[in-house]
N, C-alpha and C. Protein backbone atom coordinates (compact mmCIF):
# COMPACT_ATOMS: atom_id res chain seq x y z
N UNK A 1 -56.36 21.85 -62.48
CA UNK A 1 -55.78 22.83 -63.38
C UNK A 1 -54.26 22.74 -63.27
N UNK A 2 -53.72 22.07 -64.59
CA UNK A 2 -52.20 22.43 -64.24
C UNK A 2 -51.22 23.85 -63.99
N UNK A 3 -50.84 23.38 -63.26
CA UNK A 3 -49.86 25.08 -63.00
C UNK A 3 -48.39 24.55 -63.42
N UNK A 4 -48.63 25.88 -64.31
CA UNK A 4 -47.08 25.98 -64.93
C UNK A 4 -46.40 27.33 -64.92
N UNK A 5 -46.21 27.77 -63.81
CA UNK A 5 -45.46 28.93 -63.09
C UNK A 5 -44.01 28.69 -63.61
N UNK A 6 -43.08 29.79 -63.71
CA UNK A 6 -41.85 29.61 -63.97
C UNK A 6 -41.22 30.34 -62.43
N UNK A 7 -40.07 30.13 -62.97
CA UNK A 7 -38.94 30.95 -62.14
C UNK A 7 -38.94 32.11 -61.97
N UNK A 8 -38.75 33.34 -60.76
CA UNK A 8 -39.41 34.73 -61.29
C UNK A 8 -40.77 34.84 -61.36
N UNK A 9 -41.50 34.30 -61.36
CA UNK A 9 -43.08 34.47 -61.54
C UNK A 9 -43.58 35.08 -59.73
N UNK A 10 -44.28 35.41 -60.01
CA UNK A 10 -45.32 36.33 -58.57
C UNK A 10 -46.30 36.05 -58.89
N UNK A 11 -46.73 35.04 -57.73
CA UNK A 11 -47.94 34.61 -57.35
C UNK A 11 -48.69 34.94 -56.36
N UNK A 12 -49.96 34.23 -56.16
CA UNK A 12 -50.45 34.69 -54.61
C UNK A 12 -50.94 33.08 -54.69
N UNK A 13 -50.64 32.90 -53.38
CA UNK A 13 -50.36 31.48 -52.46
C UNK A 13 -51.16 31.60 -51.60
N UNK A 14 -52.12 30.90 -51.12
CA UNK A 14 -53.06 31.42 -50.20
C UNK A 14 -52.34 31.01 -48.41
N UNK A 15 -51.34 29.98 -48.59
CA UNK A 15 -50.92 30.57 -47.02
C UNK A 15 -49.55 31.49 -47.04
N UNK A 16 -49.26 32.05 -47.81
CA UNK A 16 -48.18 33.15 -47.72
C UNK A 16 -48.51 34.17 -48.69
N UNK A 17 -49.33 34.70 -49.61
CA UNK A 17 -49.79 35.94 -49.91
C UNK A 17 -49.30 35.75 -50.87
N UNK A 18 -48.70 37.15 -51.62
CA UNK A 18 -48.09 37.53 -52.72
C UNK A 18 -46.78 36.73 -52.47
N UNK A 19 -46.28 35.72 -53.50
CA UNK A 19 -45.18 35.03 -53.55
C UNK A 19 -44.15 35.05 -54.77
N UNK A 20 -42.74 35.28 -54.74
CA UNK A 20 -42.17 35.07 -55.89
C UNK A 20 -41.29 33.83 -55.99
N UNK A 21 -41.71 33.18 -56.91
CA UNK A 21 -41.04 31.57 -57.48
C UNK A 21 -39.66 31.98 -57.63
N UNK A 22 -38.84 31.66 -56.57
CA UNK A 22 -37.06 31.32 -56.80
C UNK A 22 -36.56 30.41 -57.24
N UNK A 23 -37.53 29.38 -57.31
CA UNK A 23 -36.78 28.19 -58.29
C UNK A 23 -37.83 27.03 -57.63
N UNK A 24 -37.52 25.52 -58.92
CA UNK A 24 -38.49 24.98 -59.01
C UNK A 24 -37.62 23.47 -58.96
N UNK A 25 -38.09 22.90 -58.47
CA UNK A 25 -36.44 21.70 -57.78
C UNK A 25 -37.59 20.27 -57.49
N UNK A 26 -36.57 19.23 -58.05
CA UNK A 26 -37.44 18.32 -57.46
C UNK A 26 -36.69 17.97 -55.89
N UNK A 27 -37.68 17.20 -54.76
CA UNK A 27 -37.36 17.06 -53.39
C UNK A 27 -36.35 18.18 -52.76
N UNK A 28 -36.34 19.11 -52.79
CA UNK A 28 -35.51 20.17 -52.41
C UNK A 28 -34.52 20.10 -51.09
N UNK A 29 -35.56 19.50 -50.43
CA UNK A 29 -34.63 19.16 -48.98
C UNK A 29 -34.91 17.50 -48.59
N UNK A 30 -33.87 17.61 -48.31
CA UNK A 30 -33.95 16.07 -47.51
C UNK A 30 -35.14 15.37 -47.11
N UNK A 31 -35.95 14.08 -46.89
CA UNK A 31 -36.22 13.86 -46.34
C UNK A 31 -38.30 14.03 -47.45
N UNK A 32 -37.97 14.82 -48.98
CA UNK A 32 -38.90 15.01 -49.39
C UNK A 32 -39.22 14.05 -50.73
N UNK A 33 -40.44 13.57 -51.05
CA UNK A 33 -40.40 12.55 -52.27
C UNK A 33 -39.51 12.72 -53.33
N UNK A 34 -38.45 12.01 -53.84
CA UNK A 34 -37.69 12.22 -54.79
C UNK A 34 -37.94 12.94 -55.95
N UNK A 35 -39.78 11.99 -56.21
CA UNK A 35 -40.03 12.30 -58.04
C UNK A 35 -41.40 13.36 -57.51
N UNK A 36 -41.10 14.10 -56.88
CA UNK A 36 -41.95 15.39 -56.70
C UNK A 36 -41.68 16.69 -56.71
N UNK A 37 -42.05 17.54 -57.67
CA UNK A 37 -41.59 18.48 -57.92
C UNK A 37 -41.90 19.73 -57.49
N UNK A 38 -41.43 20.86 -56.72
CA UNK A 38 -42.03 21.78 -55.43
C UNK A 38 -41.43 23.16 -56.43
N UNK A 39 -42.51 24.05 -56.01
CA UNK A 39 -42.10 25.44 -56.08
C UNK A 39 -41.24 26.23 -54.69
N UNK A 40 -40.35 26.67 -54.66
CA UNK A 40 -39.59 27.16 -53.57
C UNK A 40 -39.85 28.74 -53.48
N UNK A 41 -40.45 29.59 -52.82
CA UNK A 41 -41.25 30.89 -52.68
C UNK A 41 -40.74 31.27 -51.52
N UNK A 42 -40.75 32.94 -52.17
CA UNK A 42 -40.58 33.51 -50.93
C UNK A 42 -41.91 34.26 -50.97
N UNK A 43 -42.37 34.99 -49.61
CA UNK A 43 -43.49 35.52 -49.29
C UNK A 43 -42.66 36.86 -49.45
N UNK A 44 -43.12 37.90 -50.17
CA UNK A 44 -42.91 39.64 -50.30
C UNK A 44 -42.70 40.17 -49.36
N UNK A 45 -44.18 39.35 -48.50
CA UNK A 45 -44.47 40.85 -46.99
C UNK A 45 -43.99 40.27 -45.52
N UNK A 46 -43.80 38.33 -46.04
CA UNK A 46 -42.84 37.95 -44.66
C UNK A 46 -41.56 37.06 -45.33
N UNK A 47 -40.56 37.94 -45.20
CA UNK A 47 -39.31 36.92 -45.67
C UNK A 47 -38.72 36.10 -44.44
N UNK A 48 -39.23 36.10 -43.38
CA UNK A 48 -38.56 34.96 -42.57
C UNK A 48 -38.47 33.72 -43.06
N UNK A 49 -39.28 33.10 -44.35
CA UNK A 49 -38.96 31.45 -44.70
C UNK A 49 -38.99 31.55 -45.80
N UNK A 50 -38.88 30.19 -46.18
CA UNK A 50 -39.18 29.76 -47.44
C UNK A 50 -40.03 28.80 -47.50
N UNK A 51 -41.15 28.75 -48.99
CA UNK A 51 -42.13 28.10 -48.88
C UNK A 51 -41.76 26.79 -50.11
N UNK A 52 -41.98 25.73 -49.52
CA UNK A 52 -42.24 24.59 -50.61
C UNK A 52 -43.77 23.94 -51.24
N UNK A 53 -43.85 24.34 -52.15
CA UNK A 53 -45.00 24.00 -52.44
C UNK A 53 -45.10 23.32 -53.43
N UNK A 54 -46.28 21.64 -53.38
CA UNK A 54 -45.94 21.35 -54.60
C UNK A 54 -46.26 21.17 -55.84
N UNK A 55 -45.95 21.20 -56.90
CA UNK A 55 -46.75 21.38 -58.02
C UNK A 55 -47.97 21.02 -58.34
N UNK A 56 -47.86 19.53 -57.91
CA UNK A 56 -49.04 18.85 -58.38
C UNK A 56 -49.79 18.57 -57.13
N UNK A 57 -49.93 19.51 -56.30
CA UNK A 57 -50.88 19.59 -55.07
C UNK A 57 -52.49 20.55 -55.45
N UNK A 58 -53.39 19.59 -56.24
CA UNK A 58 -54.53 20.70 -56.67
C UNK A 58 -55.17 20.95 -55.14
N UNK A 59 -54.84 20.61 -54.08
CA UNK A 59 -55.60 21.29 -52.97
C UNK A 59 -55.44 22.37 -52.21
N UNK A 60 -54.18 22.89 -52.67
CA UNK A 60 -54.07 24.46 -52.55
C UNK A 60 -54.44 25.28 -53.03
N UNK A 61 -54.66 27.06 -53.27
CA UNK A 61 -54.64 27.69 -54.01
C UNK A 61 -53.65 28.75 -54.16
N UNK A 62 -53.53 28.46 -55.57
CA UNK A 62 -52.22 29.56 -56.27
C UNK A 62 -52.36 29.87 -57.40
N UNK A 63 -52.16 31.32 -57.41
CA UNK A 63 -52.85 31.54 -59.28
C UNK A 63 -51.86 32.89 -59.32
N UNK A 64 -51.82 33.27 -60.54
CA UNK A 64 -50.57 34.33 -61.11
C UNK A 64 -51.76 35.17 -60.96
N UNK A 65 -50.45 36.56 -60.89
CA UNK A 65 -51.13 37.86 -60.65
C UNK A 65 -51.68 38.79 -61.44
N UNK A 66 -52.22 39.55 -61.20
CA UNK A 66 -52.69 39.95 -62.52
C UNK A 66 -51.93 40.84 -63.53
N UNK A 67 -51.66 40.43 -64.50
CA UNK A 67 -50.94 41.52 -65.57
C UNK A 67 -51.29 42.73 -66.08
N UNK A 68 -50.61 43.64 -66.31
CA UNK A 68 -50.76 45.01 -66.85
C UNK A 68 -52.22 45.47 -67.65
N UNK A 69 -53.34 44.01 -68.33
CA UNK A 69 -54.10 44.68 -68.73
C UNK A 69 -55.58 44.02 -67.46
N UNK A 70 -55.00 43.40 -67.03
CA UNK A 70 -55.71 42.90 -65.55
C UNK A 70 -56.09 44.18 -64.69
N UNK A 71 -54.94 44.69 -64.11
CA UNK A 71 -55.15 45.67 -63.61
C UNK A 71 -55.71 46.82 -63.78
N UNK A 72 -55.30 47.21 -65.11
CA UNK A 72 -56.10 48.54 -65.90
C UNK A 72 -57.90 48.06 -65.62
N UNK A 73 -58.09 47.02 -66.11
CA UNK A 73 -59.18 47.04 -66.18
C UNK A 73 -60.22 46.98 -64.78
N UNK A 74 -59.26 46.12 -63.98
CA UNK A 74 -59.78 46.33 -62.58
C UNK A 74 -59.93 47.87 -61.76
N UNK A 75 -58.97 48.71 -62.02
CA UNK A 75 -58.83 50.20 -61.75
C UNK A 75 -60.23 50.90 -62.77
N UNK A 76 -60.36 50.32 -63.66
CA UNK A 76 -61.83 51.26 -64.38
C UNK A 76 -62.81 50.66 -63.81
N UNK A 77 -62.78 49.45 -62.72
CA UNK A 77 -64.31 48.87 -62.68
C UNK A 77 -64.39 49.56 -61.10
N UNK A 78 -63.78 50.25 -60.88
CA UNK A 78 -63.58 50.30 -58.99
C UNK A 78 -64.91 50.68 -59.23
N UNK A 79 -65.54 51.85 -59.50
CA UNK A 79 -66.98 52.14 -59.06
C UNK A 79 -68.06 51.35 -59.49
N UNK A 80 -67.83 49.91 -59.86
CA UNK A 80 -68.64 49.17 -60.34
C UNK A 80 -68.82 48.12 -59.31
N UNK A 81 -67.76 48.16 -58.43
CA UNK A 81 -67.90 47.20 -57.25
C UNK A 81 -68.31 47.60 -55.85
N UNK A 82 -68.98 47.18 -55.58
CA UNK A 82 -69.96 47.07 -54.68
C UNK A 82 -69.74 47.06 -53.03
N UNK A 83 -69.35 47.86 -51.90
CA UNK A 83 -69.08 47.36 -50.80
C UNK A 83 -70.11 46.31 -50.27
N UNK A 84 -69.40 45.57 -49.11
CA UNK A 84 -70.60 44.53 -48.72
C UNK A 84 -71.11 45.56 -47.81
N UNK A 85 -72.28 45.03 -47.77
CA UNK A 85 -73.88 45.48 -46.92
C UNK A 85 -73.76 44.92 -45.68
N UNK A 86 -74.12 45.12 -44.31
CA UNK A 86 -74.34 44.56 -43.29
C UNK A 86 -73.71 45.11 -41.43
N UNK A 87 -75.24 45.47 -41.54
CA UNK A 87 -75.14 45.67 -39.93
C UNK A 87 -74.42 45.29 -39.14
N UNK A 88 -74.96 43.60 -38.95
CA UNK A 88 -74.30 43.03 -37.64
C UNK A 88 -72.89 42.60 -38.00
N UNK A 89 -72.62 43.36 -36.67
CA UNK A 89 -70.44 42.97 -36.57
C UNK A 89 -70.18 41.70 -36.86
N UNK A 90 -70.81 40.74 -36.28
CA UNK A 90 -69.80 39.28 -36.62
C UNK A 90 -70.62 38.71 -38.08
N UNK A 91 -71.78 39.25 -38.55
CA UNK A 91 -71.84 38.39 -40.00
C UNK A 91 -71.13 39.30 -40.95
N UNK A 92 -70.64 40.74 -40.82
CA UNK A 92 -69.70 41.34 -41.74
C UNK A 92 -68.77 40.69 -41.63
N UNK A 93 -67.98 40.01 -40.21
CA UNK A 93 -66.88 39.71 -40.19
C UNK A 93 -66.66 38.56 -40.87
N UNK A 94 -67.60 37.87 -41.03
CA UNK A 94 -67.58 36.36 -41.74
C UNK A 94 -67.71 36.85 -42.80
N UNK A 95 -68.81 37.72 -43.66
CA UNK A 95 -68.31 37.94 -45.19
C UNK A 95 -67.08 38.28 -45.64
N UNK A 96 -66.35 39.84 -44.67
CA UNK A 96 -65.31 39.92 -45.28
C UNK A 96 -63.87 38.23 -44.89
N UNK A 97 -64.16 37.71 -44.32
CA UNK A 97 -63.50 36.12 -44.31
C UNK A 97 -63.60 35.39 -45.50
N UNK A 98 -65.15 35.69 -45.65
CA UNK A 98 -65.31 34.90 -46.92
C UNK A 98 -64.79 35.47 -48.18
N UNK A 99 -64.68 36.65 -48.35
CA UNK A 99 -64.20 37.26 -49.42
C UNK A 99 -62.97 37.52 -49.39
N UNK A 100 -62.22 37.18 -48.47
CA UNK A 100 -60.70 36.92 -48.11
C UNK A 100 -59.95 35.55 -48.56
N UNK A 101 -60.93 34.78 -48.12
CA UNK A 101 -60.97 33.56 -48.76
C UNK A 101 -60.43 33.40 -50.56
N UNK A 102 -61.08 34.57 -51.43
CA UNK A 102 -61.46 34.12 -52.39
C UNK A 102 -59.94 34.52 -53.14
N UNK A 103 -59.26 34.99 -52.36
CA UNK A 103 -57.78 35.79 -53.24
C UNK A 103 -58.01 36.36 -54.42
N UNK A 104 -59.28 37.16 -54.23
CA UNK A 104 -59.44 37.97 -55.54
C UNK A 104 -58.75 39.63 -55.43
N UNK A 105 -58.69 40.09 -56.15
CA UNK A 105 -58.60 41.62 -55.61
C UNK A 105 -59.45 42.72 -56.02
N UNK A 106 -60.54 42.13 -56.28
CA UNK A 106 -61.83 42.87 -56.72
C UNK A 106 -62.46 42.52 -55.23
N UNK A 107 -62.64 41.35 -54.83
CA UNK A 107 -63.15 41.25 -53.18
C UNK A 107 -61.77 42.18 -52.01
N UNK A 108 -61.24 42.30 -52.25
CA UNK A 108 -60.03 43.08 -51.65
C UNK A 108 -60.63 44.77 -51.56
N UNK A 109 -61.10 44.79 -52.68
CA UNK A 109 -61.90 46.04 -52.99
C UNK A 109 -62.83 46.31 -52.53
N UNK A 110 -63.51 45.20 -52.46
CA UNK A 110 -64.91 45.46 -51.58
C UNK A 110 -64.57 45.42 -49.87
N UNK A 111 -63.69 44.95 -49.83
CA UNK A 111 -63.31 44.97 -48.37
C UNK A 111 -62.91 46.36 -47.53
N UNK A 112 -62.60 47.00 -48.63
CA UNK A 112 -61.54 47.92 -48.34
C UNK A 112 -62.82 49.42 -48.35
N UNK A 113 -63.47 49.10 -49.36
CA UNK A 113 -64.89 50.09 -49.89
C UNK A 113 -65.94 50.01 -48.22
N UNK A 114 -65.66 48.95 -47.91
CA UNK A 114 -66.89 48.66 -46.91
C UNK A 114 -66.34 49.41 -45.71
N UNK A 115 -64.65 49.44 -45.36
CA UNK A 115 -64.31 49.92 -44.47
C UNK A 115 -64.53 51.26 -44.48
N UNK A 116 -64.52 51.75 -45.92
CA UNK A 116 -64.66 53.41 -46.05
C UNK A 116 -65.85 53.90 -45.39
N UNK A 117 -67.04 53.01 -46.01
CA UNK A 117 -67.91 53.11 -46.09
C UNK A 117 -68.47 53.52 -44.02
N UNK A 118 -67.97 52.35 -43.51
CA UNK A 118 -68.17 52.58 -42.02
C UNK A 118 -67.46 53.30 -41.85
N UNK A 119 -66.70 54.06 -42.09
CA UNK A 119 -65.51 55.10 -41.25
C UNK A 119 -66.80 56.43 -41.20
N UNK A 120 -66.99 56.42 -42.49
CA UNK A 120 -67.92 57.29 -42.82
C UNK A 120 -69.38 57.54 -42.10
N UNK A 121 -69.83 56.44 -41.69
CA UNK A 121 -71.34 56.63 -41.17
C UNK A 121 -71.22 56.58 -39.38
N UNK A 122 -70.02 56.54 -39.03
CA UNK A 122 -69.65 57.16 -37.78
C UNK A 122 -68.98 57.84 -37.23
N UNK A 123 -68.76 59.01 -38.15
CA UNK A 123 -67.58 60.42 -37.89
C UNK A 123 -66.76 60.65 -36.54
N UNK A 124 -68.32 60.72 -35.82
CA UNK A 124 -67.91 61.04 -34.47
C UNK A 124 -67.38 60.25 -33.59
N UNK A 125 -67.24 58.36 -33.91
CA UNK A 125 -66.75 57.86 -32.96
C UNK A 125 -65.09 57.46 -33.30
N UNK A 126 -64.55 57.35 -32.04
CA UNK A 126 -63.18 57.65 -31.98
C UNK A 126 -62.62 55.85 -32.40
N UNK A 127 -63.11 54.96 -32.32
CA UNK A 127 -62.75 53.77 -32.99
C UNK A 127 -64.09 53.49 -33.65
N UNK A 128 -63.50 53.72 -35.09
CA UNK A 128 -64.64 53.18 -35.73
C UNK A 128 -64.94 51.83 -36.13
N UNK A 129 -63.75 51.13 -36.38
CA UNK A 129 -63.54 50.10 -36.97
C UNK A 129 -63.03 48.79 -35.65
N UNK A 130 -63.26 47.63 -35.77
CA UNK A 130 -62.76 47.41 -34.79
C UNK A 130 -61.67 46.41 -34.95
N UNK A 131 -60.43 46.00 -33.75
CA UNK A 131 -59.32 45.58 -34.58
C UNK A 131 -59.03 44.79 -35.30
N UNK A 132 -60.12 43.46 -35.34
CA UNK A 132 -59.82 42.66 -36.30
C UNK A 132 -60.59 43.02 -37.41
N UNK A 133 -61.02 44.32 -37.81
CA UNK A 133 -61.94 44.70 -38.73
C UNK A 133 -60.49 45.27 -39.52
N UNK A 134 -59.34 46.10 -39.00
CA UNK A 134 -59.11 46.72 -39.31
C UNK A 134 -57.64 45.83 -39.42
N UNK A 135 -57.51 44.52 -39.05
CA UNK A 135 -55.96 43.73 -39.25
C UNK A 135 -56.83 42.98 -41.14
N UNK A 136 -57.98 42.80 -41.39
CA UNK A 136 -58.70 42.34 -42.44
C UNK A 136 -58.35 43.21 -43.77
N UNK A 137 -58.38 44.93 -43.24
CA UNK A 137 -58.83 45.94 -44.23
C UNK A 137 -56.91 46.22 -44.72
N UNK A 138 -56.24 45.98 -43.29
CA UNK A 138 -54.85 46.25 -43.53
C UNK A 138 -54.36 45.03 -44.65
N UNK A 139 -55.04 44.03 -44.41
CA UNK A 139 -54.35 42.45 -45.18
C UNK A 139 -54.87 42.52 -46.81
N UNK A 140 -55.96 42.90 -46.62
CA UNK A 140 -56.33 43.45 -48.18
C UNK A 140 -56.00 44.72 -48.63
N UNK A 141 -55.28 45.85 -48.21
CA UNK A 141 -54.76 47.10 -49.08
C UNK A 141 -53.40 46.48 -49.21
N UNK A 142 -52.96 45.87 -48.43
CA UNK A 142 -51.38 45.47 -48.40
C UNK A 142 -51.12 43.88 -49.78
N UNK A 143 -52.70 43.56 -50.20
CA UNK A 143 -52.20 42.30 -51.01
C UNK A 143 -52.93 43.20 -52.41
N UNK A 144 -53.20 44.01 -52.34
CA UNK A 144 -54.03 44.59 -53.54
C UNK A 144 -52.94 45.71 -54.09
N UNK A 145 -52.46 46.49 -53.35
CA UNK A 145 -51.38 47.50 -54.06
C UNK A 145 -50.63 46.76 -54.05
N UNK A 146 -50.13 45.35 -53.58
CA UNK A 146 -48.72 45.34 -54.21
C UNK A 146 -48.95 44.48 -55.32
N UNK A 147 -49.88 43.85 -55.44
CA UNK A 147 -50.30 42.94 -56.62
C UNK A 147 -50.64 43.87 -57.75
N UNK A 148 -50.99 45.14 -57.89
CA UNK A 148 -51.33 46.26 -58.50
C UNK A 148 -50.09 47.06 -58.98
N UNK A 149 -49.35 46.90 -58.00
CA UNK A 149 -47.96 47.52 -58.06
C UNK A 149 -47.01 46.88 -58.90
N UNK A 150 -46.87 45.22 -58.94
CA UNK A 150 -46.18 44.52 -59.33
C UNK A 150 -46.97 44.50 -60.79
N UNK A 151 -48.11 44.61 -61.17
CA UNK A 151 -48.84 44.67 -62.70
C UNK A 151 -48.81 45.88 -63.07
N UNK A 152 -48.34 46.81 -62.85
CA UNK A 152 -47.89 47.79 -63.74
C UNK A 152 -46.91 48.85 -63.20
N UNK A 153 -45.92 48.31 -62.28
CA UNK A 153 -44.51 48.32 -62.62
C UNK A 153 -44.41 49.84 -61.97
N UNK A 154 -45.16 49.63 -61.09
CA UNK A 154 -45.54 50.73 -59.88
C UNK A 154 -44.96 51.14 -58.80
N UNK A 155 -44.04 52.25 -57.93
CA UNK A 155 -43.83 51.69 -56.91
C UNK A 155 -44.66 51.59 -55.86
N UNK A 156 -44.55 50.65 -54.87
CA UNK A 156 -45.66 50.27 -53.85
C UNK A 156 -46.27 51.10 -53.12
N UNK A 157 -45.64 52.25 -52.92
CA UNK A 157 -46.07 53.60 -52.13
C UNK A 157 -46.77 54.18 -53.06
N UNK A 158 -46.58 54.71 -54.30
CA UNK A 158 -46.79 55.22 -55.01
C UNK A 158 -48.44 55.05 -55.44
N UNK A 159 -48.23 53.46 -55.90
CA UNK A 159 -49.90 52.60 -55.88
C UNK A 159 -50.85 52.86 -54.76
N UNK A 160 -50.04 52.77 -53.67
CA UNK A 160 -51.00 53.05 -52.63
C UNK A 160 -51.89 54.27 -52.53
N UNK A 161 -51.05 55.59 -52.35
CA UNK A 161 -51.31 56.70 -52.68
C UNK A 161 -52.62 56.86 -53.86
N UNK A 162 -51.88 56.48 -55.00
CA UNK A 162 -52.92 56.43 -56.11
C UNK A 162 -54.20 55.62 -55.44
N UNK A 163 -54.10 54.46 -54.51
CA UNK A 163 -55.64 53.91 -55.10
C UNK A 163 -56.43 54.28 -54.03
N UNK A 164 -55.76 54.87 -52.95
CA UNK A 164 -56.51 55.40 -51.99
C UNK A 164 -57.30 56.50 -52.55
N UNK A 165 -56.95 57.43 -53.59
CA UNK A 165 -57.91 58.31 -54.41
C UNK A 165 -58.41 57.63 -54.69
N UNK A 166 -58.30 56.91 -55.19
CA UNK A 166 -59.57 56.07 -56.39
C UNK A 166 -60.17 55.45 -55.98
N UNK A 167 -60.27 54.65 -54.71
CA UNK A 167 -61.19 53.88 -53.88
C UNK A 167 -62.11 55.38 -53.13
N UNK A 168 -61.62 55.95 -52.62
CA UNK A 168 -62.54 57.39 -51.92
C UNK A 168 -63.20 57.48 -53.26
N UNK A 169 -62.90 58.08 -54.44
CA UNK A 169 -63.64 58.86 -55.18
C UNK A 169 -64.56 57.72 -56.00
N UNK A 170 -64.38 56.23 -55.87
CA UNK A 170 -65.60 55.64 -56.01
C UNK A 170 -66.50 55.15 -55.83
N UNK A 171 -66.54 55.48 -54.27
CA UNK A 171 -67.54 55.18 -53.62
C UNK A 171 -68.97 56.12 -53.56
């Protein structure tokens, strides 16, 4: 699939998250194929680097975010999506992996639904979740509101707030 991202564009990059294209350069730094042409990204939620990535590398994944009617429509389907099902701790942990995997933010949703979901069916215990359950649930509210945020021009707190209602009230 060709990608034809511009300058300014916000993506999600699957090893740096939500990314915005600063410019698009052939060999950027020294030492890189002349006639190859790289996207130069910064990551939103870690600005310590910069990412080169290159265009015509189909073995990555990178896809644009979703736009203003993307999102709307994803916000009307919340109660249509489904938390994952499952008892045992380490095959949840591999689904929600797998659905981490998928850089969707409808699986972001389900990730996030499932955590509710267990918070809920153990009131009384004082860790419900456990920490890499809960570095998973943090990595998907943190790539879903701001990808949500950035499609309709939201501020990031603000989104959050909002979808934390709306994830509770559709479950």
């Amino acid at each position: 699939m060709p990608r034809n991202f511009q300058k300014d564009d916000y993506v999600f990059y699957e090893s740096g998250g939500i990314c915005k294209i600063l410019d698009i350069q052939f060999a950027p730094l020294e030492g890189m194929p002349a006639d190859r042409e790289y996207y130069i990204m910064r990551s939103i939620h870690d600005k310590s680097g910069m990412l080169y990535v290159p265009k015509d590398n189909q073995n990555i994944f990178i896809r644009p975010l979703l736009n203003a009617k993307g999102a709307e429509v994803l916000l009307k389907s919340l109660s249509q999506i489904a938390p994952i099902i499952e008892e045992n701790g380490r095959v949840l942990r591999t689904k929600y992996l797998e659905a981490m995997q998928k850089h969707e933010p409808s699986e972001w949703v389900r990730i996030i639904k499932t955590a509710y979901n267990r918070k809920n069916e153990f009131p009384d215990r004082i860790q419900r979740l456990s920490e890499g359950e809960r570095d998973l649930v943090a990595r998907a509210k943190n790539f879903l509101y701001t990808e949500l945020s950035l499609a309709l021009d939201v501020p990031e707190k603000e989104m959050a707030e909002r979808m934390e209602e709306a994830l509770l009230a559709s479950l």
